[in-house]
Protein backbone atom coordinates (compact mmCIF):
# COMPACT_ATOMS: atom_id res chain seq x y z
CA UNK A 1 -18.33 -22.44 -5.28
CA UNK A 2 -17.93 -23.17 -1.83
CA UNK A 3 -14.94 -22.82 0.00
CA UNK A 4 -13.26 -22.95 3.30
CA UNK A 5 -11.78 -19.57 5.38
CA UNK A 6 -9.57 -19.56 7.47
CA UNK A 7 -9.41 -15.84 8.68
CA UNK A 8 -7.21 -13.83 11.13
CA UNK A 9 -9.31 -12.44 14.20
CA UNK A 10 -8.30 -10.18 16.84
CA UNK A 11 -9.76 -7.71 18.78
CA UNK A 12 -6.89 -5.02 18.97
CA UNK A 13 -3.21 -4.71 18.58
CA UNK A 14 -2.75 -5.55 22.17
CA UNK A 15 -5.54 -8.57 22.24
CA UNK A 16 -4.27 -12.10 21.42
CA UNK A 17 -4.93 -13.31 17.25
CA UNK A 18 -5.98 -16.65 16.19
CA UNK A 19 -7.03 -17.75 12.95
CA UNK A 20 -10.50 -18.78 12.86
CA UNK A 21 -12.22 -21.47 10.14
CA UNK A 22 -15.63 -20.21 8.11
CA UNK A 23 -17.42 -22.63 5.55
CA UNK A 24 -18.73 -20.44 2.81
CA UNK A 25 -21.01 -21.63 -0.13
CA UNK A 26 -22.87 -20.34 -3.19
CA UNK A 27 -20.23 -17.80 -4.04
CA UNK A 28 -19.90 -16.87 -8.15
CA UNK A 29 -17.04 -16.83 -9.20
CA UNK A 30 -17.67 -13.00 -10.96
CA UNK A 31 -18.06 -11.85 -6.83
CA UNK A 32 -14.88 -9.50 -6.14
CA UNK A 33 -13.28 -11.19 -3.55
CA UNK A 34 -14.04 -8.21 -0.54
CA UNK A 35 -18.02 -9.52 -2.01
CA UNK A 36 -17.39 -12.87 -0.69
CA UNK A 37 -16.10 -11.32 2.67
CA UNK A 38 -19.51 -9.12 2.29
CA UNK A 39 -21.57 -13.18 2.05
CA UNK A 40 -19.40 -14.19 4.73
CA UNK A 41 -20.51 -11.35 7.32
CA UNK A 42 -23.71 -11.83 6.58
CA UNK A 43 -23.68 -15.49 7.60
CA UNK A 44 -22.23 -14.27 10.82
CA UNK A 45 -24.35 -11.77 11.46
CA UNK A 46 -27.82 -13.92 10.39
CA UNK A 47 -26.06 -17.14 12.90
CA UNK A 48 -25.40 -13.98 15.66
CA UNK A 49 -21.36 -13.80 15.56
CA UNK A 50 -19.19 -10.84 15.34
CA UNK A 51 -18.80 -9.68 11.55
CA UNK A 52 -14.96 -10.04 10.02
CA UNK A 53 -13.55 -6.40 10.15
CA UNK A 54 -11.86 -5.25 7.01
CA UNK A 55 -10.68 -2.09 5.32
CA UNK A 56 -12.41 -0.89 2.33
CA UNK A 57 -13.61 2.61 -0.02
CA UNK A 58 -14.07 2.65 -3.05
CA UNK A 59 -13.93 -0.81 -4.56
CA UNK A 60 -12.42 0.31 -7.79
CA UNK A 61 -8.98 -0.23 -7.04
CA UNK A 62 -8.16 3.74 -6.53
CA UNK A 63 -8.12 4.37 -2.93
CA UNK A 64 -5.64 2.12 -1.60
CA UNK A 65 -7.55 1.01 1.21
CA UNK A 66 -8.48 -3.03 0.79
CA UNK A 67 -5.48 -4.38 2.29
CA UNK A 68 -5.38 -8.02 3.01
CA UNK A 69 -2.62 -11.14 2.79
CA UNK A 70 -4.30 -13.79 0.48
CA UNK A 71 -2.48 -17.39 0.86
CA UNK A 72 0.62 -15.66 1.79
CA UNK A 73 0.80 -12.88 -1.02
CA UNK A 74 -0.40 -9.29 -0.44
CA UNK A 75 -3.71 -8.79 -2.17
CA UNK A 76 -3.80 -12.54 -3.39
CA UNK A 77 -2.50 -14.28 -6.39
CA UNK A 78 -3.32 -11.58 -9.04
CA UNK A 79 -0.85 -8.32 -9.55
CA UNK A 80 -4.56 -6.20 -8.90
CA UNK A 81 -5.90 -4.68 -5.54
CA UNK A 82 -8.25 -6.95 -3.17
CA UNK A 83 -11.13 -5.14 -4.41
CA UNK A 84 -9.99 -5.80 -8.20
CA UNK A 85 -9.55 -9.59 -7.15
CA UNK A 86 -12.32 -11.79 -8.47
CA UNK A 87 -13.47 -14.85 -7.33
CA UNK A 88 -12.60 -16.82 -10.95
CA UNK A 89 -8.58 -17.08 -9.28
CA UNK A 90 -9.64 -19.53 -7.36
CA UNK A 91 -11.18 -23.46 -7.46
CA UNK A 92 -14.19 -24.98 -6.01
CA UNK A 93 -13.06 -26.30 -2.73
CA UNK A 94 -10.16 -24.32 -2.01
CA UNK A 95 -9.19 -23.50 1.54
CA UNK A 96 -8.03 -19.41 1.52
CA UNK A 97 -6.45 -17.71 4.38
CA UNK A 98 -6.57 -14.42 4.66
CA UNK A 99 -4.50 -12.14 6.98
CA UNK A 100 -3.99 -8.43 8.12
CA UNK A 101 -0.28 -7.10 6.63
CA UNK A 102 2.01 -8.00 9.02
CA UNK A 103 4.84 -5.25 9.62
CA UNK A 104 5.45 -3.19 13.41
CA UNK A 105 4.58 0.00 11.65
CA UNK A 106 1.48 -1.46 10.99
CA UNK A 107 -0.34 -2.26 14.08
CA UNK A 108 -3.57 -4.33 13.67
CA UNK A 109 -6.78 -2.22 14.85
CA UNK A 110 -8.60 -5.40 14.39
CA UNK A 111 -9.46 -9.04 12.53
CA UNK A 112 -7.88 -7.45 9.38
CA UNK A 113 -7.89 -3.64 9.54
CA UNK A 114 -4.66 -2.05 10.14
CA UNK A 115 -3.51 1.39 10.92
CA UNK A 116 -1.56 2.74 8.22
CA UNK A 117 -1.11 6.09 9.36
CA UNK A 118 2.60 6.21 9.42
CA UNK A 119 2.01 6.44 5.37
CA UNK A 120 0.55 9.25 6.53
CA UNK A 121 3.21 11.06 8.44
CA UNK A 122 5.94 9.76 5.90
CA UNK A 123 4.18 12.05 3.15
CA UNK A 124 3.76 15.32 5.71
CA UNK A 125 7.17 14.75 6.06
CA UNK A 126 8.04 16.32 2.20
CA UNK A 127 5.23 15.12 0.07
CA UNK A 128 4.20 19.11 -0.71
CA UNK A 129 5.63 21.92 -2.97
CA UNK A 130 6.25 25.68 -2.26
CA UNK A 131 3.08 27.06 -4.08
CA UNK A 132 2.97 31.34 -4.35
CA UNK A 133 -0.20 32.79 -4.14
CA UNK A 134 -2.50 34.58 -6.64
CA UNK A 135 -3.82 33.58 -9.81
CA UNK A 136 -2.81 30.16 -11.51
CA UNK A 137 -0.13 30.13 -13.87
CA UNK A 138 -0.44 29.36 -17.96
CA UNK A 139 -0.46 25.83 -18.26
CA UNK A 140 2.70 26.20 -20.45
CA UNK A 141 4.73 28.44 -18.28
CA UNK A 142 6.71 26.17 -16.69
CA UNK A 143 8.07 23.49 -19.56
CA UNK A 144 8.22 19.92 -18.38
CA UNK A 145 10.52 17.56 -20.24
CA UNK A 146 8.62 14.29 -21.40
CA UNK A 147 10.68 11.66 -19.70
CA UNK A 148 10.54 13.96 -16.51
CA UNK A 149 6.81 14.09 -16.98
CA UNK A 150 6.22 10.19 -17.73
CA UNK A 151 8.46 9.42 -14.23
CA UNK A 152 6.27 11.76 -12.51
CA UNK A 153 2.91 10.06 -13.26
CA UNK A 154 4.42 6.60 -13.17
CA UNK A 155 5.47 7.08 -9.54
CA UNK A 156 2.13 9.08 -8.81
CA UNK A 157 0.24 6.21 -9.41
CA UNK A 158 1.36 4.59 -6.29
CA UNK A 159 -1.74 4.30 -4.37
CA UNK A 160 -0.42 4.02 -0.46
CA UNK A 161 -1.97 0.33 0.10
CA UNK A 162 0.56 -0.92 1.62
CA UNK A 163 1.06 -4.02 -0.31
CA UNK A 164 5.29 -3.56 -0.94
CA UNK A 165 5.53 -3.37 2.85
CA UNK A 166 3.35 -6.36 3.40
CA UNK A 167 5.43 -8.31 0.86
CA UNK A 168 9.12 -7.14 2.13
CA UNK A 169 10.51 -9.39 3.93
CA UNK A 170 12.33 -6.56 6.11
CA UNK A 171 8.59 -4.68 6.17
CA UNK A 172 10.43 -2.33 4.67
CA UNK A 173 8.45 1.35 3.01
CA UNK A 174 11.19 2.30 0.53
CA UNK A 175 9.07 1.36 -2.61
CA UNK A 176 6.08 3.33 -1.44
CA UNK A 177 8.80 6.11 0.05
CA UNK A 178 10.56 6.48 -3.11
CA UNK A 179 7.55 6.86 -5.07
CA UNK A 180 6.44 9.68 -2.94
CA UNK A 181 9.84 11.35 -3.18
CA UNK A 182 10.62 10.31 -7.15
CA UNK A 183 7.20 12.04 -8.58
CA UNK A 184 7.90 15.32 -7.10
CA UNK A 185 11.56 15.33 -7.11
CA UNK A 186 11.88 14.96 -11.08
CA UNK A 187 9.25 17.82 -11.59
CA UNK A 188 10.58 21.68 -11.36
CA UNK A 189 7.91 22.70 -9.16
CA UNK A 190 9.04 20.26 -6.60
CA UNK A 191 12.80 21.49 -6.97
CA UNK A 192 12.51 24.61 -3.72
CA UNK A 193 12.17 21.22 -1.23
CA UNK A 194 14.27 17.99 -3.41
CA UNK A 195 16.60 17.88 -0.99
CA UNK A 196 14.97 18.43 2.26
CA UNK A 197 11.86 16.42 0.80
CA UNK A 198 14.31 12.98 0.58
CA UNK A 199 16.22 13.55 3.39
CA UNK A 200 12.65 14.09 6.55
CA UNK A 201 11.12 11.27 4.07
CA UNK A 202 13.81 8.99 4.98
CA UNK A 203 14.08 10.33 8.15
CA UNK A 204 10.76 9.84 9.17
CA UNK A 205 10.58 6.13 7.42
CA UNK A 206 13.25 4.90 9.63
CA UNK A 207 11.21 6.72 12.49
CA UNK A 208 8.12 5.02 12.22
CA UNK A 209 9.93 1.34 12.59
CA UNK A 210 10.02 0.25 8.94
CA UNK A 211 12.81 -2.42 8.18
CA UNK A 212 15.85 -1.64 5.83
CA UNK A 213 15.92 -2.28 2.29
CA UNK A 214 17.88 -5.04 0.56
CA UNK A 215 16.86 -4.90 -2.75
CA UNK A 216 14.79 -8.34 -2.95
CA UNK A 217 12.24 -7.21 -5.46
CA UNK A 218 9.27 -8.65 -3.40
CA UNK A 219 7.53 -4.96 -2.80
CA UNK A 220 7.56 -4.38 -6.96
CA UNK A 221 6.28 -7.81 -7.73
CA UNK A 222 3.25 -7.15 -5.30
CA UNK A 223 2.78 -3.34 -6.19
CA UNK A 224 -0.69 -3.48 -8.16
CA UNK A 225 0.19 0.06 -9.70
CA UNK A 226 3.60 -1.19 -10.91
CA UNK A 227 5.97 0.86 -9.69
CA UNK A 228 9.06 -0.52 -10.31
CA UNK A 229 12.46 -1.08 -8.38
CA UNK A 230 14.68 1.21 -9.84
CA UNK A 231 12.48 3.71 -8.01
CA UNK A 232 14.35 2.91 -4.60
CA UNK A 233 17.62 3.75 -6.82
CA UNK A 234 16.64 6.63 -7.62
CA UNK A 235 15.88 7.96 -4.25
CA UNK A 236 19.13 6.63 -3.03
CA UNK A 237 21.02 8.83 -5.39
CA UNK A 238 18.60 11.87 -4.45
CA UNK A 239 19.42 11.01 -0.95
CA UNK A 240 23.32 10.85 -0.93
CA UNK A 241 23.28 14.03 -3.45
CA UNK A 242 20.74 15.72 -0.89
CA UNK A 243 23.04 14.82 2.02
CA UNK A 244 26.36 15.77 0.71
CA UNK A 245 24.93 19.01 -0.07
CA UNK A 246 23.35 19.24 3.26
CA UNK A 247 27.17 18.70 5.26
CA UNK A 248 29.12 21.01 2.91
């Protein structure tokens, strides 16, 4: 295949961005698409140009950490992480552009990398539990409700790419939020901190500059782990219960 790039480049969050134009050719349509990135840099660095920057781990569509806007959708045209993205989605010829996500709380570090750390301080916020010490407990002793414990994986899953923010409109974190606040919440270990988990969660969303949520849909549509939309729901309710409780 050979196709034409057009790729975001910029040297830091402060530095002006332009998209620059890359012919690329002999690339197999099995290559991953963050392997055709890998043919691409190589080019540049054989011709004596500065290598594309972009985030990447583990390349099995676990970590979270390939994060780029394909043609306008986060992670490309496939409901699958960048890494899981394979070069078969696309034609002979095609022109792709690929871009850093765009939201304020995610400031570009540079060409395509982002800093997502505000993830990070939205889960030391309340993603923990109240552990006591000593030796572990039976496996049985505390009994977990099937539809409590198929909500808790299903929102564990969520992997902290990035992608629901990316595709908000508003660049807004609720999605990845509520999933972070859902699969603790419904467990009974997680019950000591439900309602001050939801509430400095929140809190510290709407302190890192994410936008407000309005329900579009866009984040679950490009969530490769599926979470789904009644998630933000959910967390709603946790929040008003948690806050009424908090003023009485």
């Amino acid at each position: 295949m050979k196709l034409t790039l057009r790729v975001w480049r910029q040297q830091n969050a402060e530095a002006p961005g332009a998209m620059a134009t890359y012919e690329v050719d002999g690339i197999s349509q099995d290559m991953s698409f963050l392997e055709m990135l890998d043919t691409l840099n190589e080019e540049l660095i054989l011709s004596g140009d500065e290598p594309v920057a972009f985030d990447h781990d583990c390349r099995e569509g676990i970590c979270g950490a390939c994060s780029l806007v394909i043609n306008g959708d986060a992670h490309g045209p496939e409901r699958t992480t960048t890494c899981q993205l394979h070069m078969r989605s696309f034609e002979d010829g095609d022109t792709i552009d690929v871009e850093p996500w765009r939201a304020s709380a995610f400031p570009v570090v540079k060409d395509l990398v982002v800093d997502r750390s505000s993830f990070d301080r939205i889960i030391q916020a309340g993603g923990y539990i109240s552990a006591p010490t000593g030796t572990a407990p039976d496996a049985h002793a505390t009994p977990v409700p099937k539809p409590d414990a198929d909500s808790a994986f299903e929102h564990a899953e969520c992997i902290g790419c990035g992608a629901c923010v990316a595709a908000c409109p508003n660049g807004s974190a609720m999605l990845f939020t509520s999933a972070k606040v859902n699969h603790l919440n419904v467990l009974p270990q997680g019950a000591p901190e439900r309602e001050t988990r939801v509430l400095d969660m929140v809190a510290t969303m709407d302190d890192e500059g994410f936008g407000g949520c309005t329900l579009t849909g866009e984040c679950a549509t490009a969530c490769p782990k599926g979470i789904p939309l009644p998630s933000i729901t959910a967390m709603n309710k946790e929040w008003l219960r948690a806050n009424r409780k908090v003023r009485r």
